[in-house]
PDB file of N, CA and C in Angstrom:
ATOM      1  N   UNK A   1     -20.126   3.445  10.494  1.00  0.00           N
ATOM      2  CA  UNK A   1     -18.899   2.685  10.645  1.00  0.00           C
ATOM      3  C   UNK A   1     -18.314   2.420   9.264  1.00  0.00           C
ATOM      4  N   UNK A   2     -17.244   2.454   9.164  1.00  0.00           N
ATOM      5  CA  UNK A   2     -16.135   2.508   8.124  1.00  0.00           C
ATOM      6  C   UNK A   2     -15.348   0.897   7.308  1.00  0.00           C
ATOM      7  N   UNK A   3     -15.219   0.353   6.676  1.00  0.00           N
ATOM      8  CA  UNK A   3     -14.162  -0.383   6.778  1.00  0.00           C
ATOM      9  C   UNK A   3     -13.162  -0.507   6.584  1.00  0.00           C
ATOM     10  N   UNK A   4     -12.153  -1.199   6.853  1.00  0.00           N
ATOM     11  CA  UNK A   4     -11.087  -1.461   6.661  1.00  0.00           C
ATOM     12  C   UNK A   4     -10.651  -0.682   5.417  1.00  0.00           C
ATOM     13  N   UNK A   5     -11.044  -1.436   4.553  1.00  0.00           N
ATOM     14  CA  UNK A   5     -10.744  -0.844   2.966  1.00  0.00           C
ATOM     15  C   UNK A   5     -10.945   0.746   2.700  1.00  0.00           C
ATOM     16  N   UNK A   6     -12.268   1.244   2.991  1.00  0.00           N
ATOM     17  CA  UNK A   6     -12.626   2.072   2.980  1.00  0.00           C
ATOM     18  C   UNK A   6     -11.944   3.428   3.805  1.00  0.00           C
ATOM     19  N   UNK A   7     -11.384   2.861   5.301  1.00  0.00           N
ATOM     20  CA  UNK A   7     -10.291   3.608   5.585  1.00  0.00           C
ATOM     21  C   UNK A   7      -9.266   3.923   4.977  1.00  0.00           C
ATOM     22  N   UNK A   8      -8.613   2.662   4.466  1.00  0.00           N
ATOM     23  CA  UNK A   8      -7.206   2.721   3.628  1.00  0.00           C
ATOM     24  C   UNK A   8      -7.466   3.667   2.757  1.00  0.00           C
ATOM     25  N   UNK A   9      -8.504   3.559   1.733  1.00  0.00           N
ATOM     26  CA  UNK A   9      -8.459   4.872   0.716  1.00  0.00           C
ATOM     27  C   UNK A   9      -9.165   6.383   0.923  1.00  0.00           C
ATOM     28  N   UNK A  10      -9.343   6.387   2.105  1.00  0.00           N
ATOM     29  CA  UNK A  10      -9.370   7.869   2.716  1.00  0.00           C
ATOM     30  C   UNK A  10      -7.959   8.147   3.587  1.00  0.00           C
ATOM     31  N   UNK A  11      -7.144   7.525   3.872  1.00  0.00           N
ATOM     32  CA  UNK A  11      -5.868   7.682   4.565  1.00  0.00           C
ATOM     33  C   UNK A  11      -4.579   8.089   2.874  1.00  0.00           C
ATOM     34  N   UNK A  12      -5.098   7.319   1.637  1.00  0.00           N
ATOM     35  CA  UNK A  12      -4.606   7.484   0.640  1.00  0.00           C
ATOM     36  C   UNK A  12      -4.775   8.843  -0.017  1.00  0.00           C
ATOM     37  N   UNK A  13      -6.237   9.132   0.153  1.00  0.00           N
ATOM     38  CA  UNK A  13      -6.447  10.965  -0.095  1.00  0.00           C
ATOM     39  C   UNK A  13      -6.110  11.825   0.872  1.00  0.00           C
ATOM     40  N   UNK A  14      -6.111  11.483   2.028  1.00  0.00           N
ATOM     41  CA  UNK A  14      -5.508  12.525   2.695  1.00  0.00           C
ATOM     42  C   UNK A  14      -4.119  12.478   2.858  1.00  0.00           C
ATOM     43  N   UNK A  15      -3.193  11.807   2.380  1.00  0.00           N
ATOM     44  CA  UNK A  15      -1.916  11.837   2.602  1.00  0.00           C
ATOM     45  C   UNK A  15      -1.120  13.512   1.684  1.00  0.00           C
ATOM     46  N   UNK A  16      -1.784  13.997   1.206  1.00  0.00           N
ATOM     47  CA  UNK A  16      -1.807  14.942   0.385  1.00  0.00           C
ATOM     48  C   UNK A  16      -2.013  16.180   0.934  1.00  0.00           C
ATOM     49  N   UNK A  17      -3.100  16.177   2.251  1.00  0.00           N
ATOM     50  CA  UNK A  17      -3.774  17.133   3.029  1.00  0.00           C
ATOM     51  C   UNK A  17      -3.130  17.818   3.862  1.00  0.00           C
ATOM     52  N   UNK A  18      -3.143  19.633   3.386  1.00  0.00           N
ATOM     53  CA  UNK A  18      -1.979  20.007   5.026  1.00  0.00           C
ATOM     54  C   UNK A  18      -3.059  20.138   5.625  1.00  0.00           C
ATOM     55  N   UNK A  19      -2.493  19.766   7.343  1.00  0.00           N
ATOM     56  CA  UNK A  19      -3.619  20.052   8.709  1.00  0.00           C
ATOM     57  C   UNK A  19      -4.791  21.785   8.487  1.00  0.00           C
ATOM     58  N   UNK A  20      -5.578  21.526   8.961  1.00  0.00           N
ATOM     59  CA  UNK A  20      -6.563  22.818   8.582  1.00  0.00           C
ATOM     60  C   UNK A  20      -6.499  23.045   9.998  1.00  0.00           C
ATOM     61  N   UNK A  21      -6.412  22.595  11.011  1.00  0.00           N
ATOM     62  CA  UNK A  21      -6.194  23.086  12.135  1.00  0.00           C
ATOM     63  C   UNK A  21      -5.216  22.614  13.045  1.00  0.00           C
ATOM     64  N   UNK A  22      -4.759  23.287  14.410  1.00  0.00           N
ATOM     65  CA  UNK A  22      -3.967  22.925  15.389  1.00  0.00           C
ATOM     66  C   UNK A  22      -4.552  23.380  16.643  1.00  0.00           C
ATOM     67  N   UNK A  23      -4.411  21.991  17.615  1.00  0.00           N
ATOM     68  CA  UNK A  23      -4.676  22.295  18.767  1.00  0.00           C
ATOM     69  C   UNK A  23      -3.432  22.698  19.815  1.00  0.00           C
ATOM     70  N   UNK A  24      -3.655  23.802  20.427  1.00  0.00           N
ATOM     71  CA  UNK A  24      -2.928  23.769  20.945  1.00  0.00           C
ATOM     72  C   UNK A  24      -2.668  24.141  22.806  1.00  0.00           C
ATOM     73  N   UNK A  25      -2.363  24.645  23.618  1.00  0.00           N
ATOM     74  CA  UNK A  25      -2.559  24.458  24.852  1.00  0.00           C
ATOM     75  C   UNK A  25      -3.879  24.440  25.821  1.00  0.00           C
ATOM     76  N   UNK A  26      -4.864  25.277  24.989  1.00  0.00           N
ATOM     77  CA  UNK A  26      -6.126  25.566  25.166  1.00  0.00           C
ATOM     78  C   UNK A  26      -6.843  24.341  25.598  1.00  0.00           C
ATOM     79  N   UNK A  27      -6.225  23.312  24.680  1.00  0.00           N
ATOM     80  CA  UNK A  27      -7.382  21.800  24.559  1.00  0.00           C
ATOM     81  C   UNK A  27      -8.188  22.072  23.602  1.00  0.00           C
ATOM     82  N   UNK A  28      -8.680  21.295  23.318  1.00  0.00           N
ATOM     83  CA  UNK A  28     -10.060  20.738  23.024  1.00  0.00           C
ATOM     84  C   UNK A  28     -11.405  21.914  23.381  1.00  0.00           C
ATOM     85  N   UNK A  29     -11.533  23.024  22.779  1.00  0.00           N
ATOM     86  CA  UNK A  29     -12.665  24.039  23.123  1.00  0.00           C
ATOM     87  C   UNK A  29     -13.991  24.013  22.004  1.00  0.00           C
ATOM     88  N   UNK A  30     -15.263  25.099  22.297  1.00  0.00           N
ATOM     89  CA  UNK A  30     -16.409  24.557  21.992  1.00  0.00           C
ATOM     90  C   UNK A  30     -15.691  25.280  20.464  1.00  0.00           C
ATOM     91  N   UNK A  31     -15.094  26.726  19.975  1.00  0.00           N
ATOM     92  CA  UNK A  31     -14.527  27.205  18.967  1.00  0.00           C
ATOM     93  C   UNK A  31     -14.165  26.146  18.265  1.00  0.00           C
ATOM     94  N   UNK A  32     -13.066  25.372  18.490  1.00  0.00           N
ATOM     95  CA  UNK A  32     -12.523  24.304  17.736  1.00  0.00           C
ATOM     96  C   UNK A  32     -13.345  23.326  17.673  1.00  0.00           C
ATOM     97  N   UNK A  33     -14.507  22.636  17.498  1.00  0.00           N
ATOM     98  CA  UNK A  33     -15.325  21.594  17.660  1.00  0.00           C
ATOM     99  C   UNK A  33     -16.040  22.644  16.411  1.00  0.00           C
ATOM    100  N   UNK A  34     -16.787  23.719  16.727  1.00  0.00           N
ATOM    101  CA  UNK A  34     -17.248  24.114  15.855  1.00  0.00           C
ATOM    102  C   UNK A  34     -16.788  24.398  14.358  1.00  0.00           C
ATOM    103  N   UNK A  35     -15.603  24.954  14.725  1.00  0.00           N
ATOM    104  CA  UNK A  35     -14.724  25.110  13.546  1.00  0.00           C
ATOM    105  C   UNK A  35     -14.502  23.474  12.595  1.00  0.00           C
ATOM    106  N   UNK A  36     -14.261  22.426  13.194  1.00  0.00           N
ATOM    107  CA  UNK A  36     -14.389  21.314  12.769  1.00  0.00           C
ATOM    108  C   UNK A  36     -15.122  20.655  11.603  1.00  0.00           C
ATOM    109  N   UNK A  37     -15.949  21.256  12.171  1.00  0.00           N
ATOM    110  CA  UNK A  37     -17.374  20.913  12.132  1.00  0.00           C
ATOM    111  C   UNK A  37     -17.517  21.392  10.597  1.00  0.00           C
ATOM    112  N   UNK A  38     -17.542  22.783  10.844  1.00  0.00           N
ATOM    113  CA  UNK A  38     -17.682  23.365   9.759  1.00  0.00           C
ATOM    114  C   UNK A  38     -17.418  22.895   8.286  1.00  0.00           C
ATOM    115  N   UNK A  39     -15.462  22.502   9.042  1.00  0.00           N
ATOM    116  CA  UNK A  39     -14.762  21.795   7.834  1.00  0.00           C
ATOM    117  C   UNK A  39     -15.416  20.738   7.559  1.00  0.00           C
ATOM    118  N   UNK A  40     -15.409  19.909   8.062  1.00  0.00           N
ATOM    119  CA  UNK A  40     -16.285  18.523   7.809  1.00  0.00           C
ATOM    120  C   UNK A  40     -17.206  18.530   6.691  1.00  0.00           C
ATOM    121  N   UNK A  41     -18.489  19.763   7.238  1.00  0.00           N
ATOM    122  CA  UNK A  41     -19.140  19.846   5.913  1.00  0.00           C
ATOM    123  C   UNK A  41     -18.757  19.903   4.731  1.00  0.00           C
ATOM    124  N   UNK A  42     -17.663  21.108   4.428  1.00  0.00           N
ATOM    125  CA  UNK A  42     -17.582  21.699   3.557  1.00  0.00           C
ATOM    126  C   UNK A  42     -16.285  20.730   2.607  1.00  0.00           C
ATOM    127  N   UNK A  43     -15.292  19.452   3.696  1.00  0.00           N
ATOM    128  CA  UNK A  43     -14.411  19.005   2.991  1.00  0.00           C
ATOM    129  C   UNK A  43     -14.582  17.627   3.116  1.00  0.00           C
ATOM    130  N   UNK A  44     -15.508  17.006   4.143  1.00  0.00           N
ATOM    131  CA  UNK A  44     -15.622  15.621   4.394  1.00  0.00           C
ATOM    132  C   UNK A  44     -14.467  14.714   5.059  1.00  0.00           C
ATOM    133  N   UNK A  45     -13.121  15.859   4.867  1.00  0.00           N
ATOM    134  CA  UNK A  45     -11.574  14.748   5.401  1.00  0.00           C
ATOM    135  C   UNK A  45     -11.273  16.143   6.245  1.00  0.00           C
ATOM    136  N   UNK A  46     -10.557  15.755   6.722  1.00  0.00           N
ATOM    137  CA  UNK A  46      -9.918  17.260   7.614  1.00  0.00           C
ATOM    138  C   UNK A  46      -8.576  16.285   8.548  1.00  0.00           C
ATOM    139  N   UNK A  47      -7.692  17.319   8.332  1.00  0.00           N
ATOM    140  CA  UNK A  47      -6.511  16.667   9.251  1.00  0.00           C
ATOM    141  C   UNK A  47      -6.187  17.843  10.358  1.00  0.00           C
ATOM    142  N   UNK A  48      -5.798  17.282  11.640  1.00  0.00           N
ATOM    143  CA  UNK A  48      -5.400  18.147  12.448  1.00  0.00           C
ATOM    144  C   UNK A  48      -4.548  17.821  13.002  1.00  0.00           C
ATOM    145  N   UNK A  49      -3.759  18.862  13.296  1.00  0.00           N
ATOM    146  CA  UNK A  49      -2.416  18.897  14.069  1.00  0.00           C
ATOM    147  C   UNK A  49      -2.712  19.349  15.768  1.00  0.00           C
ATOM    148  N   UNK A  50      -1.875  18.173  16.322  1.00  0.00           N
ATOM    149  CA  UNK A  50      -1.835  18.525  17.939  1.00  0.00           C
ATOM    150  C   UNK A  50      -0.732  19.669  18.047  1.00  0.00           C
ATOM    151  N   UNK A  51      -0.446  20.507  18.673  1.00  0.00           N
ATOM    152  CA  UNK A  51       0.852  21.201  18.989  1.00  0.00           C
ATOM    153  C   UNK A  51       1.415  20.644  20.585  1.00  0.00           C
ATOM    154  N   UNK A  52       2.580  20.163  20.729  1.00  0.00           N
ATOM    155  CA  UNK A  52       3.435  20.156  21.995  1.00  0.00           C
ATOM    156  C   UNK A  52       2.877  20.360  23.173  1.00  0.00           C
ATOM    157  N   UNK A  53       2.675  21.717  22.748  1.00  0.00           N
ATOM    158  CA  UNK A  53       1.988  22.508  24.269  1.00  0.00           C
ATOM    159  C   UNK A  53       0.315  21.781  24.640  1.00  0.00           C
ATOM    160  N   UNK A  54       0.056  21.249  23.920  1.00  0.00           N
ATOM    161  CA  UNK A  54      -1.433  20.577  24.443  1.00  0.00           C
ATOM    162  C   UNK A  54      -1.274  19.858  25.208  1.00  0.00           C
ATOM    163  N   UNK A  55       0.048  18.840  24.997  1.00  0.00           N
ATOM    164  CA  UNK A  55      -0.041  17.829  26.248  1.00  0.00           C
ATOM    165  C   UNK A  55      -1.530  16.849  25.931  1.00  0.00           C
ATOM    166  N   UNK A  56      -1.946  16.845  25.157  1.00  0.00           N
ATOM    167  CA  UNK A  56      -3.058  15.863  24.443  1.00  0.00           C
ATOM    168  C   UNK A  56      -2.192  14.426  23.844  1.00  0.00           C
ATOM    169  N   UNK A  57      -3.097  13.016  24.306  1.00  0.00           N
ATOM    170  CA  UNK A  57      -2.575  12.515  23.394  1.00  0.00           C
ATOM    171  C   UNK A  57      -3.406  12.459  22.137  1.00  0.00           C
ATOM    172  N   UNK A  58      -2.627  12.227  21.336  1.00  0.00           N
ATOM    173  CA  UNK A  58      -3.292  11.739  19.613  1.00  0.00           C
ATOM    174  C   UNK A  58      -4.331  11.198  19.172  1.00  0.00           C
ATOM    175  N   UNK A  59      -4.593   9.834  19.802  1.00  0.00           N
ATOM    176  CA  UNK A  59      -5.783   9.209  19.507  1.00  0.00           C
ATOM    177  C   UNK A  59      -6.671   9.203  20.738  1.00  0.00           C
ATOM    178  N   UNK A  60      -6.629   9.752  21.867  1.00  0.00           N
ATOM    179  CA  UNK A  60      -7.869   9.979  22.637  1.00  0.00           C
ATOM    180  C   UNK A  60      -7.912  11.122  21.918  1.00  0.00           C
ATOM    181  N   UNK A  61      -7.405  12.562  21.893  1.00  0.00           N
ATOM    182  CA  UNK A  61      -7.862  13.669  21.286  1.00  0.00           C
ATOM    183  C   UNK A  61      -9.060  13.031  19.876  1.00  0.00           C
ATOM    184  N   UNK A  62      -8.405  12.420  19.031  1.00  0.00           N
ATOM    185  CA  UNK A  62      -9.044  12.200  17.967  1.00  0.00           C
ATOM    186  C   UNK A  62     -10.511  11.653  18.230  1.00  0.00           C
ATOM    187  N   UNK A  63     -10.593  10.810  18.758  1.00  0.00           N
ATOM    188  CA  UNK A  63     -11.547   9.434  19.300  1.00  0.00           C
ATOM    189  C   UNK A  63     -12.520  10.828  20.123  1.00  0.00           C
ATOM    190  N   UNK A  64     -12.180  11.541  21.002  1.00  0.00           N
ATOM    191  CA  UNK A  64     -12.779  12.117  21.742  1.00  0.00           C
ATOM    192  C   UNK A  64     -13.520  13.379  20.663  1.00  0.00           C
ATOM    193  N   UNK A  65     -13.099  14.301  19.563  1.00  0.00           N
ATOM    194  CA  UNK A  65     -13.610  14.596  18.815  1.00  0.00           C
ATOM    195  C   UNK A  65     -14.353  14.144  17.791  1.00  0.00           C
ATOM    196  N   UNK A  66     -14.035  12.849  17.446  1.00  0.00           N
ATOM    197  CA  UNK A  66     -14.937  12.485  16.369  1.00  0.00           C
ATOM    198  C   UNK A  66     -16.357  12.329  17.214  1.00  0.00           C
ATOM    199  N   UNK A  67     -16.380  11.219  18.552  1.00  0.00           N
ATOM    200  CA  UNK A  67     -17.692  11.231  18.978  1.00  0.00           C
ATOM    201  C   UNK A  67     -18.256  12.234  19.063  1.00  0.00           C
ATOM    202  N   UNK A  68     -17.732  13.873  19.622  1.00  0.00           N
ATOM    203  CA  UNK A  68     -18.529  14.507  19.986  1.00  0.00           C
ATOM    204  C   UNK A  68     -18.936  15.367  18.408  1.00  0.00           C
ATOM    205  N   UNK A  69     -18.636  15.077  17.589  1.00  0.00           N
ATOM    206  CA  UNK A  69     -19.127  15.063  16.432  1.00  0.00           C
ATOM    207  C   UNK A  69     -19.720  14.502  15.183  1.00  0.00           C
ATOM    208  N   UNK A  70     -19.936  12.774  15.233  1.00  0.00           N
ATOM    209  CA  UNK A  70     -20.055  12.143  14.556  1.00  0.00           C
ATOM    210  C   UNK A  70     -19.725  11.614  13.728  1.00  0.00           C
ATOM    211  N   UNK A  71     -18.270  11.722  13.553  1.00  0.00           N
ATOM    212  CA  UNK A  71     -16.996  11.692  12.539  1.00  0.00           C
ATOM    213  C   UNK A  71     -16.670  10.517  12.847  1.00  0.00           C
ATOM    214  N   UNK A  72     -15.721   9.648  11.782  1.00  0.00           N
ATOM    215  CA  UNK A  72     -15.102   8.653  11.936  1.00  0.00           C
ATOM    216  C   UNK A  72     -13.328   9.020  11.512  1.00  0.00           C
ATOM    217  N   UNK A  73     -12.699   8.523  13.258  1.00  0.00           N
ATOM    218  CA  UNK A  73     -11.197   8.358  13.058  1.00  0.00           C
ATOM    219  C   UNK A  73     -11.261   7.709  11.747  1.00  0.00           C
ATOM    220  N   UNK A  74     -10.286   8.256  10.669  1.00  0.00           N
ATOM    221  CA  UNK A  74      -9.254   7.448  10.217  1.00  0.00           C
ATOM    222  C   UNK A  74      -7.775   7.205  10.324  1.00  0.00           C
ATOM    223  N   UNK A  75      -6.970   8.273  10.815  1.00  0.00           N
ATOM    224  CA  UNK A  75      -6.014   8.002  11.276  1.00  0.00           C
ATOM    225  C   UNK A  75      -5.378   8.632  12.435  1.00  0.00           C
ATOM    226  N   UNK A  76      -4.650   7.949  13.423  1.00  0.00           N
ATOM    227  CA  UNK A  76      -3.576   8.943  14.415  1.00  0.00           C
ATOM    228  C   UNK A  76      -2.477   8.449  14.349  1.00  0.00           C
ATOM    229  N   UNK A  77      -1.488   9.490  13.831  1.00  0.00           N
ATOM    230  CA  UNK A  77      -0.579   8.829  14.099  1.00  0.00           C
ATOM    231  C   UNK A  77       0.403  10.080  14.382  1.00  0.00           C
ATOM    232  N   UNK A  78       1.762  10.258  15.679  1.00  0.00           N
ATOM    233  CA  UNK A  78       2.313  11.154  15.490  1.00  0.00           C
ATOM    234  C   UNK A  78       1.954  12.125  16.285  1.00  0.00           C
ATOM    235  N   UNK A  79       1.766  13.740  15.722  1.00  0.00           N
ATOM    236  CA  UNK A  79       1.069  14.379  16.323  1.00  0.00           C
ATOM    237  C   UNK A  79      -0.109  14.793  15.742  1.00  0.00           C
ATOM    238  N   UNK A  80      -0.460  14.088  14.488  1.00  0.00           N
ATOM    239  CA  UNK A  80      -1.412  14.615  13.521  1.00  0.00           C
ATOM    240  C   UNK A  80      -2.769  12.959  13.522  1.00  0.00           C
ATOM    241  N   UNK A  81      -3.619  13.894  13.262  1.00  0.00           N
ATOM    242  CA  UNK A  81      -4.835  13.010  13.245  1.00  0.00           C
ATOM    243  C   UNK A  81      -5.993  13.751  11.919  1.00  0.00           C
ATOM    244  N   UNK A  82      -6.883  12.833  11.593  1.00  0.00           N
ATOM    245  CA  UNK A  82      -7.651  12.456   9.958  1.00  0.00           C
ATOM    246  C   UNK A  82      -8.792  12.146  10.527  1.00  0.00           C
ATOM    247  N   UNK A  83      -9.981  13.035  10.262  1.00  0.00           N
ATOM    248  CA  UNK A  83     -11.300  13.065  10.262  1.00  0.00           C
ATOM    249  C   UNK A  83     -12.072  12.986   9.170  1.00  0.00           C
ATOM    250  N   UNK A  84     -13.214  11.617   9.306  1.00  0.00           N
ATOM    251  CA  UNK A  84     -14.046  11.676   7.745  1.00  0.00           C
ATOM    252  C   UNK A  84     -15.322  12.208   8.753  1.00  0.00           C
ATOM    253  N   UNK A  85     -16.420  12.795   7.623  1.00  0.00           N
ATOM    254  CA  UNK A  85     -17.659  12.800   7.881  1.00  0.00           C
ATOM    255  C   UNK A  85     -18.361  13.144   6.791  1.00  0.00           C
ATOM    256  N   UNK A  86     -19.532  12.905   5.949  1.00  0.00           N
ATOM    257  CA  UNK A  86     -20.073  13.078   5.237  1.00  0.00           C
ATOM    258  C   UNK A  86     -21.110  14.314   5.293  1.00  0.00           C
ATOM    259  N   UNK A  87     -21.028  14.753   4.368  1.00  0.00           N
ATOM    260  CA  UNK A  87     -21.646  16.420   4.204  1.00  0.00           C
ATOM    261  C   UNK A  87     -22.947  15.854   4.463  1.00  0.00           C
ATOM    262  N   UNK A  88     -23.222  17.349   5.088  1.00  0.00           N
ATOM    263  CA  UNK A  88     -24.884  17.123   5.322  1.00  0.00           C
ATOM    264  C   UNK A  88     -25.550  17.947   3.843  1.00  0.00           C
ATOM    265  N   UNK A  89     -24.475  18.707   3.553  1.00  0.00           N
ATOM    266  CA  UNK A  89     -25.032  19.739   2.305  1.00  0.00           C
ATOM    267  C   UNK A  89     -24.700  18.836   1.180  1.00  0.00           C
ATOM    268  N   UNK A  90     -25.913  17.899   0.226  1.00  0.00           N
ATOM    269  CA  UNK A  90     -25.666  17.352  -0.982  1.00  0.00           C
ATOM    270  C   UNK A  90     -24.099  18.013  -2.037  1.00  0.00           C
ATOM    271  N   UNK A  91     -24.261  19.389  -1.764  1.00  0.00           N
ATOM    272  CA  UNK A  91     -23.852  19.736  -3.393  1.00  0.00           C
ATOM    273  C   UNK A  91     -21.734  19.395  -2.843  1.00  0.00           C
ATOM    274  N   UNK A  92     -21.766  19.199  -1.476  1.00  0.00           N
ATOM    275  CA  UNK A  92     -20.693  19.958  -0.828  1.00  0.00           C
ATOM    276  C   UNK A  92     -19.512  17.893  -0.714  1.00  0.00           C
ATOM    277  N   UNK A  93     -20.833  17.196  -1.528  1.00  0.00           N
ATOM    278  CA  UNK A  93     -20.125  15.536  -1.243  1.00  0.00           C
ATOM    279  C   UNK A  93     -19.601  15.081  -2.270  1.00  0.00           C
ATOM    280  N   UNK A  94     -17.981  14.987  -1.839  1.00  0.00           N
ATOM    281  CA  UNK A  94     -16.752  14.718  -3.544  1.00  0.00           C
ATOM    282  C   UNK A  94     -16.472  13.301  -2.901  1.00  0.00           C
ATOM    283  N   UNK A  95     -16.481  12.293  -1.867  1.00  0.00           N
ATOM    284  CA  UNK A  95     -15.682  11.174  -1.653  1.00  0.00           C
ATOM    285  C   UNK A  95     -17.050  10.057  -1.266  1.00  0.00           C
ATOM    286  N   UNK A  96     -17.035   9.186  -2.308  1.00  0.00           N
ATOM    287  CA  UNK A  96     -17.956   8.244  -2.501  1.00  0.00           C
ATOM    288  C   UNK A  96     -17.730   7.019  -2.006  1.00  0.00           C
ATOM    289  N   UNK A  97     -17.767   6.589  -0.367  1.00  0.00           N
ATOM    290  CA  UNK A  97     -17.337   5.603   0.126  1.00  0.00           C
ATOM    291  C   UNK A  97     -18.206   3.972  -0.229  1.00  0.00           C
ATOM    292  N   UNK A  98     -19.322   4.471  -0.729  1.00  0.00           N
ATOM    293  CA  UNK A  98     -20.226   2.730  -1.649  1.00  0.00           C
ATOM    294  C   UNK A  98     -20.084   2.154  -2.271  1.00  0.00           C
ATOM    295  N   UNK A  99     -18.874   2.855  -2.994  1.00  0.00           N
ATOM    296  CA  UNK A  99     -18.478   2.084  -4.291  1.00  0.00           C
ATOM    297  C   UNK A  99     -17.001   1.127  -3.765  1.00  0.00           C
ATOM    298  N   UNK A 100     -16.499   1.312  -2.791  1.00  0.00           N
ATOM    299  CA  UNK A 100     -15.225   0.808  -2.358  1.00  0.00           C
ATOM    300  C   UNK A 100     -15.473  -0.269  -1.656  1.00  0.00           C
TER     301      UNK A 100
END
């Protein structure tokens, strides 16, 4: 779990971030979870874009991926949503949430 603060300045680094992925009419599939995933490791923030055609909303989509991955929402807003998770690979961890 995250705090407050600690959200704010991961919503501050990712304001910078273009989306690495888009969902789009498909939903929510095991590809895209994996793909996620991946990012997660390798970037710790990841933003994603809903597309129109999903017919998803924003923050269940979000809420519903982070659990099934262990991620913490930081933001929905729009059609775009902000995933933290901390690398499992040491060398692969740039955002130091202990010190905040």
């Amino acid at each position: 779990m995250i705090t407050s603060k600690q959200r704010a300045y991961l919503r501050k680094i990712s304001h910078t971030l273009e989306p690495v992925f888009q969902i789009g009419k498909e939903g929510i599939t095991e590809e895209l979870l994996t793909g996620i995933l991946q990012a997660l490791n390798r970037r710790e923030l990841v933003k994603v874009h809903i597309l129109e055609t999903a017919m998803l909303d924003t923050k269940t989509a979000c809420n519903e991926i982070a659990a099934e991955l262990g991620a913490e929402p930081v933001q929905a807003i729009g059609n775009k949503f902000i995933l933290y998770r901390q690398s499992d690979d040491e060398k692969y961890r740039k955002i130091d949430l202990r010190r905040i």
